[in-house]
PDB file of N, CA and C in Angstrom:
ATOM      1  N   UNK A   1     -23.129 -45.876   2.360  1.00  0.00           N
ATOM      2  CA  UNK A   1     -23.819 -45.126   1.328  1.00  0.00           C
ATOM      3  C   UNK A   1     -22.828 -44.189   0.658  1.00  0.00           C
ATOM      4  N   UNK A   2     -22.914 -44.587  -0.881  1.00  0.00           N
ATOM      5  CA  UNK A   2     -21.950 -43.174  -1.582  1.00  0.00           C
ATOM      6  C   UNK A   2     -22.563 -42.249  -1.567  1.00  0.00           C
ATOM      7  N   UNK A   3     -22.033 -40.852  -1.608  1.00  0.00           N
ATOM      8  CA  UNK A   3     -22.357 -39.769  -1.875  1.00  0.00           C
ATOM      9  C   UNK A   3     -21.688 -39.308  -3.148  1.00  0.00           C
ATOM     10  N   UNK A   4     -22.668 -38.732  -4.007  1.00  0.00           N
ATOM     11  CA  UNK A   4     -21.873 -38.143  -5.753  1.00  0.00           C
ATOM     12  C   UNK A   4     -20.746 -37.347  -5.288  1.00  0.00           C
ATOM     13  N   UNK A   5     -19.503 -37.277  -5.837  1.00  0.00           N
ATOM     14  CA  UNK A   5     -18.792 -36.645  -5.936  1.00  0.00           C
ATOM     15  C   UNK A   5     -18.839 -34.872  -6.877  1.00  0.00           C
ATOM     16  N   UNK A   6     -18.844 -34.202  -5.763  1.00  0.00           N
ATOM     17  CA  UNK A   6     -19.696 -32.894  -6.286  1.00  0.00           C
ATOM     18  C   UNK A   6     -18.055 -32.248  -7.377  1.00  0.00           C
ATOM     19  N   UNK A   7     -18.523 -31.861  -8.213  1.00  0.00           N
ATOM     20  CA  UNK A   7     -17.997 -31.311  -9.791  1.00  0.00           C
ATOM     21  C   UNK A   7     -17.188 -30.047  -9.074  1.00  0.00           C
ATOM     22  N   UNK A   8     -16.447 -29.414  -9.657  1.00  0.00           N
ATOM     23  CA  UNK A   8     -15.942 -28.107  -9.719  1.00  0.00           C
ATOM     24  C   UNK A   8     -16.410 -27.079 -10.647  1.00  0.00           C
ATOM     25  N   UNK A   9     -16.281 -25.675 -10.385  1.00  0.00           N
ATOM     26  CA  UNK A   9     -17.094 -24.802 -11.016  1.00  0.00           C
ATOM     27  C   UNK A   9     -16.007 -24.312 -11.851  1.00  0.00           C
ATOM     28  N   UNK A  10     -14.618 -24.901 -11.998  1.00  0.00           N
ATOM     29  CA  UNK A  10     -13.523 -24.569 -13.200  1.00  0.00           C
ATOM     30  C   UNK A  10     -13.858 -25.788 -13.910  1.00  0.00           C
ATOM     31  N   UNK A  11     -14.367 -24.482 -14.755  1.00  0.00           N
ATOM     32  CA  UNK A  11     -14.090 -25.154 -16.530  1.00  0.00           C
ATOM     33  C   UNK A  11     -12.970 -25.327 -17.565  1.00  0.00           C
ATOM     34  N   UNK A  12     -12.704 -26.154 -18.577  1.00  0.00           N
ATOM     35  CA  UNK A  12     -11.466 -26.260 -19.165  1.00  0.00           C
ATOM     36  C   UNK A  12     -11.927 -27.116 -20.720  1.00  0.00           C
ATOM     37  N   UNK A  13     -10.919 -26.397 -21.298  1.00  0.00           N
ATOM     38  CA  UNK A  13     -10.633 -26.535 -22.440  1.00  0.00           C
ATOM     39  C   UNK A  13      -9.941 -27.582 -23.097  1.00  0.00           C
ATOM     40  N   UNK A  14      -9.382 -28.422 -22.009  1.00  0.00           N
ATOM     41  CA  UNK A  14      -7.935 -28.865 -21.955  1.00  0.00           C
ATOM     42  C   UNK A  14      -8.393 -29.994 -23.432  1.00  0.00           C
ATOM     43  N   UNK A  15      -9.545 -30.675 -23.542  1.00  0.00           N
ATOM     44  CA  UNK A  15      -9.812 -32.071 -24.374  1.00  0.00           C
ATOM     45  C   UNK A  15      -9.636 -31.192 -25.910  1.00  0.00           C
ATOM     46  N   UNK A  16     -10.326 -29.837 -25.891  1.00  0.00           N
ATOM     47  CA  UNK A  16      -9.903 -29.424 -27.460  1.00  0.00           C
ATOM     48  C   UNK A  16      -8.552 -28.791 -27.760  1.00  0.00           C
ATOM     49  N   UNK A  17      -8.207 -28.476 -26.814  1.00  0.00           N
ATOM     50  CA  UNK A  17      -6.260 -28.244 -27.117  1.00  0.00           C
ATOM     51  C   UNK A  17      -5.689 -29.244 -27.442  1.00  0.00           C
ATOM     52  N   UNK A  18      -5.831 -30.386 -26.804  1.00  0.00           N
ATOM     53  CA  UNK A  18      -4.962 -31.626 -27.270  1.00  0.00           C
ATOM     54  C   UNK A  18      -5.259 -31.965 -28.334  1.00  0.00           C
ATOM     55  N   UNK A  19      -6.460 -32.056 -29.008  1.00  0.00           N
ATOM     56  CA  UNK A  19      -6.441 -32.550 -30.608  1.00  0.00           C
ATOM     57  C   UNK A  19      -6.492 -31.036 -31.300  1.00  0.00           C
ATOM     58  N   UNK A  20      -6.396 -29.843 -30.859  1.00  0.00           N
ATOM     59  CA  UNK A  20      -5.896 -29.037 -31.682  1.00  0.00           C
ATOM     60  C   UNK A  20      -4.154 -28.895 -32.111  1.00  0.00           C
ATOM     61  N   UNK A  21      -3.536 -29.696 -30.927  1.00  0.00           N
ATOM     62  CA  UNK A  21      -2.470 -29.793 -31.139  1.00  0.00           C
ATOM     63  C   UNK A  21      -1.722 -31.508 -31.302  1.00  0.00           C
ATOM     64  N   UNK A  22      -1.796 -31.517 -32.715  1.00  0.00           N
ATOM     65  CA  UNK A  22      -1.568 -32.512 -32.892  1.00  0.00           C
ATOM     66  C   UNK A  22      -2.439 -34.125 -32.511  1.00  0.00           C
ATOM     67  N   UNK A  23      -3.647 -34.031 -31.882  1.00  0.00           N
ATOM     68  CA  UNK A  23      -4.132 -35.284 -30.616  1.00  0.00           C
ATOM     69  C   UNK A  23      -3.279 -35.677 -30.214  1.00  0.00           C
ATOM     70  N   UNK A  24      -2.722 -34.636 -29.086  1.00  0.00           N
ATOM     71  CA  UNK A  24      -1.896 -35.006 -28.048  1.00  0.00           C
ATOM     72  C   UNK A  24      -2.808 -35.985 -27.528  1.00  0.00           C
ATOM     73  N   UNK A  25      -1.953 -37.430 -26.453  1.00  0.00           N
ATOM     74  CA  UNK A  25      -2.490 -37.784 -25.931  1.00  0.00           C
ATOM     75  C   UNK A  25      -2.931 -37.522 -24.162  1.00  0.00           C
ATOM     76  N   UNK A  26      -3.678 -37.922 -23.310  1.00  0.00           N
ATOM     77  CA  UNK A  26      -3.646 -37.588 -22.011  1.00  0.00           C
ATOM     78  C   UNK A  26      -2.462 -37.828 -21.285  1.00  0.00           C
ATOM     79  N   UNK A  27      -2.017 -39.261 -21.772  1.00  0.00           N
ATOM     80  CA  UNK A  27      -0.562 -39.728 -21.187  1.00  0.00           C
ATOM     81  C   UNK A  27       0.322 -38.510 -21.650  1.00  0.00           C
ATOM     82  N   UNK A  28       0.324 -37.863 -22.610  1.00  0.00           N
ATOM     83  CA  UNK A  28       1.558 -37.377 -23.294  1.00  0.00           C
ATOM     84  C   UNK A  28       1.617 -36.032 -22.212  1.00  0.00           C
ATOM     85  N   UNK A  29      -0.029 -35.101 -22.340  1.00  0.00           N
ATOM     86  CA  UNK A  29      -0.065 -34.164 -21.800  1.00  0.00           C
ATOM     87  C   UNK A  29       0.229 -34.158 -19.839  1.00  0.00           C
ATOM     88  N   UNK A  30       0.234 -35.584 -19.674  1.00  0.00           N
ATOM     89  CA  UNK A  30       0.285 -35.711 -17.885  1.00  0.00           C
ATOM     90  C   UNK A  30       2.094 -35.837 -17.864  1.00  0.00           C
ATOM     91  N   UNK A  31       2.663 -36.413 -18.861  1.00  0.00           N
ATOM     92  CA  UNK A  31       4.286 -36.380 -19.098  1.00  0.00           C
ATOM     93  C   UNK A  31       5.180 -35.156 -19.116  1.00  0.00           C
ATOM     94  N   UNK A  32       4.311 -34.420 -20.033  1.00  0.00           N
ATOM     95  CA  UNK A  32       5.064 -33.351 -19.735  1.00  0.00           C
ATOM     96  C   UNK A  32       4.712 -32.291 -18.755  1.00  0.00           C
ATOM     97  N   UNK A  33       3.681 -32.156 -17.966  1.00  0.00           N
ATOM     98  CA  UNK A  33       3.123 -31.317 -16.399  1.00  0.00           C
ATOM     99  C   UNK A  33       3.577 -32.684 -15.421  1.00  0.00           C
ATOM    100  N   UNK A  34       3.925 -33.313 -15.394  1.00  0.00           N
ATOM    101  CA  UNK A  34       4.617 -33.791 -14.211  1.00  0.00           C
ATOM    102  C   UNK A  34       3.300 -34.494 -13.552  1.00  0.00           C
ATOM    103  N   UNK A  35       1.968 -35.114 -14.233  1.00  0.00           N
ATOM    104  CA  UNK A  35       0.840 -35.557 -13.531  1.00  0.00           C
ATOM    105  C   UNK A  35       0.590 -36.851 -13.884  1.00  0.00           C
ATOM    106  N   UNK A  36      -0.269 -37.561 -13.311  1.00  0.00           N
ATOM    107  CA  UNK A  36      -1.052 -38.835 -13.695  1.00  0.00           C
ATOM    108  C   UNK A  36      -1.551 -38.573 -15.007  1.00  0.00           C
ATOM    109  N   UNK A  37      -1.856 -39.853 -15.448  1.00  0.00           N
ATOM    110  CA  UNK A  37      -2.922 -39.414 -16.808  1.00  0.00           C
ATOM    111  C   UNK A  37      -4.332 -39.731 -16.234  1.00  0.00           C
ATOM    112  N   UNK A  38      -4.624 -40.468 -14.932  1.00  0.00           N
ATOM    113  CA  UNK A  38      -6.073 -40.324 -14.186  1.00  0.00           C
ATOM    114  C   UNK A  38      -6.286 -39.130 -13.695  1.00  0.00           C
ATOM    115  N   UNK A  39      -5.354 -38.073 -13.596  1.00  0.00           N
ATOM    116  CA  UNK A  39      -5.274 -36.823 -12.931  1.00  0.00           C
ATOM    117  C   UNK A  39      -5.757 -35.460 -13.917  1.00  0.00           C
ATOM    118  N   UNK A  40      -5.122 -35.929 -14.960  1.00  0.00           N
ATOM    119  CA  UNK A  40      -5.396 -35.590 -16.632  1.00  0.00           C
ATOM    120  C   UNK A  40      -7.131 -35.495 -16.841  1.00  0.00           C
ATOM    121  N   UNK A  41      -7.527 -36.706 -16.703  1.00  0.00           N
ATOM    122  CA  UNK A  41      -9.214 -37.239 -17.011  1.00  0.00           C
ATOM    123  C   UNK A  41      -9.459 -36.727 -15.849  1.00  0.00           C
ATOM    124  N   UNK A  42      -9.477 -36.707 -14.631  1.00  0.00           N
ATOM    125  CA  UNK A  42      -9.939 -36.232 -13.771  1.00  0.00           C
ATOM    126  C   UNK A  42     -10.246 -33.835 -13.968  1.00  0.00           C
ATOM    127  N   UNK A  43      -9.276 -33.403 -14.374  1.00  0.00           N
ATOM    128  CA  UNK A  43      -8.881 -31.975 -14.324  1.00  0.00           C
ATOM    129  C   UNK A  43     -10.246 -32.172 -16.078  1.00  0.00           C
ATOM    130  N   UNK A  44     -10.051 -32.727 -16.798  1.00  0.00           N
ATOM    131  CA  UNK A  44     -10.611 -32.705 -17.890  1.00  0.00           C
ATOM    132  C   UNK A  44     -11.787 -32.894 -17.693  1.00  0.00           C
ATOM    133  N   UNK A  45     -12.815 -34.415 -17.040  1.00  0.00           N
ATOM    134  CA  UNK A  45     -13.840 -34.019 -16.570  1.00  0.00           C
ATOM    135  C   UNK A  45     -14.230 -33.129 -15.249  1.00  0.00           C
ATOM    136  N   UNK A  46     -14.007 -32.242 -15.557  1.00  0.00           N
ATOM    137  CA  UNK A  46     -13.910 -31.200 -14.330  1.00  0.00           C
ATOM    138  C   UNK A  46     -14.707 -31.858 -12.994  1.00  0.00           C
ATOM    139  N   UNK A  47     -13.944 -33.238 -12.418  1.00  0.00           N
ATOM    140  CA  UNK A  47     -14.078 -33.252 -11.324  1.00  0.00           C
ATOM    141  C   UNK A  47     -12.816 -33.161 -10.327  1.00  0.00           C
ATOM    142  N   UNK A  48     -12.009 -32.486 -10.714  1.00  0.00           N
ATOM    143  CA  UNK A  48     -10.644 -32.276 -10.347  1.00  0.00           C
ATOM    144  C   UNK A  48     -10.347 -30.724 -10.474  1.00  0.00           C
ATOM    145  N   UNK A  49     -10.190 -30.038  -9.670  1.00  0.00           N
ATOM    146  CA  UNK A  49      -9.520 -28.543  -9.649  1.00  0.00           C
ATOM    147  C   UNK A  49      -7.786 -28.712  -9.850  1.00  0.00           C
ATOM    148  N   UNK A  50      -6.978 -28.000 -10.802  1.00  0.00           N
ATOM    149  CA  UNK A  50      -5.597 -28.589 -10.286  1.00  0.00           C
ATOM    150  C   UNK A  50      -5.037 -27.618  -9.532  1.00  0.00           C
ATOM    151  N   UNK A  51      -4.010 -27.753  -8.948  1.00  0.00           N
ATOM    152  CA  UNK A  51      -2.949 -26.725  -8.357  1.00  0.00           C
ATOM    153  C   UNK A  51      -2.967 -25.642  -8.639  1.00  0.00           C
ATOM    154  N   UNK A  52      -3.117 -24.150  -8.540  1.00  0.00           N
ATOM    155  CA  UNK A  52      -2.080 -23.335  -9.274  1.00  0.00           C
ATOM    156  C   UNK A  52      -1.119 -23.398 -10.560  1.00  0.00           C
ATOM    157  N   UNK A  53      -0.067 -23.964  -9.895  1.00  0.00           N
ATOM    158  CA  UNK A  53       0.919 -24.319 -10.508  1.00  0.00           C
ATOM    159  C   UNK A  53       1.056 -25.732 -11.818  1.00  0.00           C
ATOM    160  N   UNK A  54      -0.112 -26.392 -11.167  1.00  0.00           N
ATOM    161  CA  UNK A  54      -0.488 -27.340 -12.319  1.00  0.00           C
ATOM    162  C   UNK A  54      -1.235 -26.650 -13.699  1.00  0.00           C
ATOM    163  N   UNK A  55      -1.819 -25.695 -13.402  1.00  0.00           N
ATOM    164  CA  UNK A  55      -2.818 -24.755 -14.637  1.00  0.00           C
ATOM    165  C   UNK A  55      -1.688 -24.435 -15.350  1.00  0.00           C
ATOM    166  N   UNK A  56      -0.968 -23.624 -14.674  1.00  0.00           N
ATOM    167  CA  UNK A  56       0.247 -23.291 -15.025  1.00  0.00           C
ATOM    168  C   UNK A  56       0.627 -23.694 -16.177  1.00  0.00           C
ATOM    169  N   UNK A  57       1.317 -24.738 -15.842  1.00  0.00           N
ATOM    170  CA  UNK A  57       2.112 -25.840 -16.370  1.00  0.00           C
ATOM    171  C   UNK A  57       1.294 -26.169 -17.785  1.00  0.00           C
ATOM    172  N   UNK A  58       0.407 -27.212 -17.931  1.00  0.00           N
ATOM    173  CA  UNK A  58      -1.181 -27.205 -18.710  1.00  0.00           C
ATOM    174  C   UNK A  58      -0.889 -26.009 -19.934  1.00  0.00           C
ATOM    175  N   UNK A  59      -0.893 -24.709 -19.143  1.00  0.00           N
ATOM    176  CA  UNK A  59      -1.247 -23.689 -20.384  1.00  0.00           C
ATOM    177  C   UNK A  59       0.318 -23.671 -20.881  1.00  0.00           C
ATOM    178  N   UNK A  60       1.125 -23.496 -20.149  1.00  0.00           N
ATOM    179  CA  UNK A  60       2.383 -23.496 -20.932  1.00  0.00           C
ATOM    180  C   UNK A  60       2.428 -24.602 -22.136  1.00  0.00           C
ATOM    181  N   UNK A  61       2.398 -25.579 -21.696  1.00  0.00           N
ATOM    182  CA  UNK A  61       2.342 -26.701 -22.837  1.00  0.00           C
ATOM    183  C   UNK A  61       1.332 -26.624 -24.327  1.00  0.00           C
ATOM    184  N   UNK A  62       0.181 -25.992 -23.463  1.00  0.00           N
ATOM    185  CA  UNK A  62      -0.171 -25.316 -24.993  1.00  0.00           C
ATOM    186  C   UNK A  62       0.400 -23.717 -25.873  1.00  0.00           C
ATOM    187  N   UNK A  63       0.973 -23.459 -24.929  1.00  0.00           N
ATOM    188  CA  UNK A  63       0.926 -21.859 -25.459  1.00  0.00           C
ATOM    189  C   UNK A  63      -0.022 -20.835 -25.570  1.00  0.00           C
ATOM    190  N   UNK A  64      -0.519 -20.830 -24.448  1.00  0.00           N
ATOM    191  CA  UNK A  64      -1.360 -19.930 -24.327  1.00  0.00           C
ATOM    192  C   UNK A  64      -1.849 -19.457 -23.207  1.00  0.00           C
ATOM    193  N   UNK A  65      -2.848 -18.340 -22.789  1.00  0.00           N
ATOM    194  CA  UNK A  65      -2.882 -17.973 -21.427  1.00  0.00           C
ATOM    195  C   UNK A  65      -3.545 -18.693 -20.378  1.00  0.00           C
ATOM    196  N   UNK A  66      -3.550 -18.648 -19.370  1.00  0.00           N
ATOM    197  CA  UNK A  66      -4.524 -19.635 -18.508  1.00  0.00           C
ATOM    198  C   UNK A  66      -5.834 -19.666 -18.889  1.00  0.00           C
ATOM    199  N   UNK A  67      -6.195 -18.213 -18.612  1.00  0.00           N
ATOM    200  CA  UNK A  67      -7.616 -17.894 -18.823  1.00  0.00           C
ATOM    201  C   UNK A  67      -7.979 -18.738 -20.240  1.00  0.00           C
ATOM    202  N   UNK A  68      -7.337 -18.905 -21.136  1.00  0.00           N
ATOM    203  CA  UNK A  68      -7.836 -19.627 -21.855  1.00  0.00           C
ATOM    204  C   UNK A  68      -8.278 -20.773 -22.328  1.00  0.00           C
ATOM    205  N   UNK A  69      -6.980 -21.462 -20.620  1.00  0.00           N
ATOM    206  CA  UNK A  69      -7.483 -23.421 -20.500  1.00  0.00           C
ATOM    207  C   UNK A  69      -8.686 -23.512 -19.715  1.00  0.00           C
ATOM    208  N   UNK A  70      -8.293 -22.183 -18.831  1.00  0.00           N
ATOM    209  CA  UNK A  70      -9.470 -22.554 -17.291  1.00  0.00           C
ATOM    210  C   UNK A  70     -10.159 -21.435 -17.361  1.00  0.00           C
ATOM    211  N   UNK A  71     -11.789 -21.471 -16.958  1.00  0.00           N
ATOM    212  CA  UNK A  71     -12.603 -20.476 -16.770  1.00  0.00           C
ATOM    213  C   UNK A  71     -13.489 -21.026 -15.224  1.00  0.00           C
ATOM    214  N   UNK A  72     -13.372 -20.107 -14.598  1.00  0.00           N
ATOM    215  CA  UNK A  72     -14.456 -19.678 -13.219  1.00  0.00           C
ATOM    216  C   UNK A  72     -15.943 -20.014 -13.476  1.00  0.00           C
ATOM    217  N   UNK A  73     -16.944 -20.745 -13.513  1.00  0.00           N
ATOM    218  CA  UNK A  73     -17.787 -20.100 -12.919  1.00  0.00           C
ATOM    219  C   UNK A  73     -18.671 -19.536 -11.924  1.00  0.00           C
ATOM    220  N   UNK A  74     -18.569 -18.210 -12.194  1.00  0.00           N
ATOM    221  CA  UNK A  74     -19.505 -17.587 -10.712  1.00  0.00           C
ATOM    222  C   UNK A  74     -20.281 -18.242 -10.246  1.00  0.00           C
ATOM    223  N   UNK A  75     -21.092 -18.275  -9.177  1.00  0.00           N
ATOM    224  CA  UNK A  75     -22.193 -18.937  -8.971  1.00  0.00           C
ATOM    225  C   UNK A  75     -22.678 -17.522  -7.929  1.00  0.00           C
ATOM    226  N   UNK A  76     -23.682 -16.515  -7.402  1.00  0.00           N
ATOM    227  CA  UNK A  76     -24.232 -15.669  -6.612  1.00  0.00           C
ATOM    228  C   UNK A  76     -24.387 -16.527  -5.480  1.00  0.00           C
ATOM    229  N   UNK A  77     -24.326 -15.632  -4.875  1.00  0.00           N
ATOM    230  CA  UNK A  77     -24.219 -16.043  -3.390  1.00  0.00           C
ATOM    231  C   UNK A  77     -25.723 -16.214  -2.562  1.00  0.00           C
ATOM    232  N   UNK A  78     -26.385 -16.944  -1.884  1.00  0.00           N
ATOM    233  CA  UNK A  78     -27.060 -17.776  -1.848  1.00  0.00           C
ATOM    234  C   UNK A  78     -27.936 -16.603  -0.642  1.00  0.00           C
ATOM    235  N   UNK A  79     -29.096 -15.781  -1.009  1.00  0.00           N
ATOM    236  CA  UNK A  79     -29.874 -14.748  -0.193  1.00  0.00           C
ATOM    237  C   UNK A  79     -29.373 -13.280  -1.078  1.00  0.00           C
ATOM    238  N   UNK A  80     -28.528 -13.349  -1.961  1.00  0.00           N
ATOM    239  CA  UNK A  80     -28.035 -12.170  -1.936  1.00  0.00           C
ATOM    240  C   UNK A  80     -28.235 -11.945  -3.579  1.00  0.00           C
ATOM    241  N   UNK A  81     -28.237 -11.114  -4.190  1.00  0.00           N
ATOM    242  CA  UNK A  81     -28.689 -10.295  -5.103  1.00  0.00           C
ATOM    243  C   UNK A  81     -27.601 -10.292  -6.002  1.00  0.00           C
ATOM    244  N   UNK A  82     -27.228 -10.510  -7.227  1.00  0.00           N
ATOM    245  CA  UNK A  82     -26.393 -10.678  -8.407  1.00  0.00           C
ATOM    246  C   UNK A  82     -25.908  -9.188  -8.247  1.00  0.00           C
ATOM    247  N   UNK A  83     -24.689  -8.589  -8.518  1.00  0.00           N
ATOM    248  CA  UNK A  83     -24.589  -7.039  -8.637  1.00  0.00           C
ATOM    249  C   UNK A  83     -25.181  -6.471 -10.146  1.00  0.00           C
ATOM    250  N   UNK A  84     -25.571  -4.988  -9.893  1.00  0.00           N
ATOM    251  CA  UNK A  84     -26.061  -4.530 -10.807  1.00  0.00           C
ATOM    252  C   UNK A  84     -25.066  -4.583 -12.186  1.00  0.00           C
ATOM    253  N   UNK A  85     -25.144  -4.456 -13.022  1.00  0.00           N
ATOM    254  CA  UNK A  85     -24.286  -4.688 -14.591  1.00  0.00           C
ATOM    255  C   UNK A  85     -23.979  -3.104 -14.324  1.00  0.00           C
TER     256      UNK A  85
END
């Protein structure tokens, strides 16, 4: 029996950077971070978290900050109360 392969809660930008820059392709963008281009589609449909050092890499190639390829989301912790704003 399969079981779904559960998603990651990092989000990314990565599919509108590449056609903001030029339509890079996935191959092009896995060429220059040193990755697969299944690794590429994988980090892109966020069922792939990458490295550290792979985000890294990713935002360098666009020029810009991490936070801006990759975003967190929170999720509250499961009995426990969201903190007050």
């Amino acid at each position: 029996m399969k079981l779904p392969v559960p998603g990651t809660r990092v989000r990314n930008i990565i599919r509108t950077l590449r056609f903001q820059n030029g339509e890079m392709t996935q191959q092009q963008l896995a060429d220059s971070v040193g990755l697969t281009r299944q690794t590429i589609i994988a980090i892109e449909q966020g069922r792939y978290s990458p490295s550290l050092e792979a985000a890294f890499k990713i935002a360098r190639v666009f020029r810009v900050p991490l936070e801006q390829v990759f975003q967190y989301e929170e999720q509250p912790l499961r009995g426990r109360k969201a903190p007050a704003p």
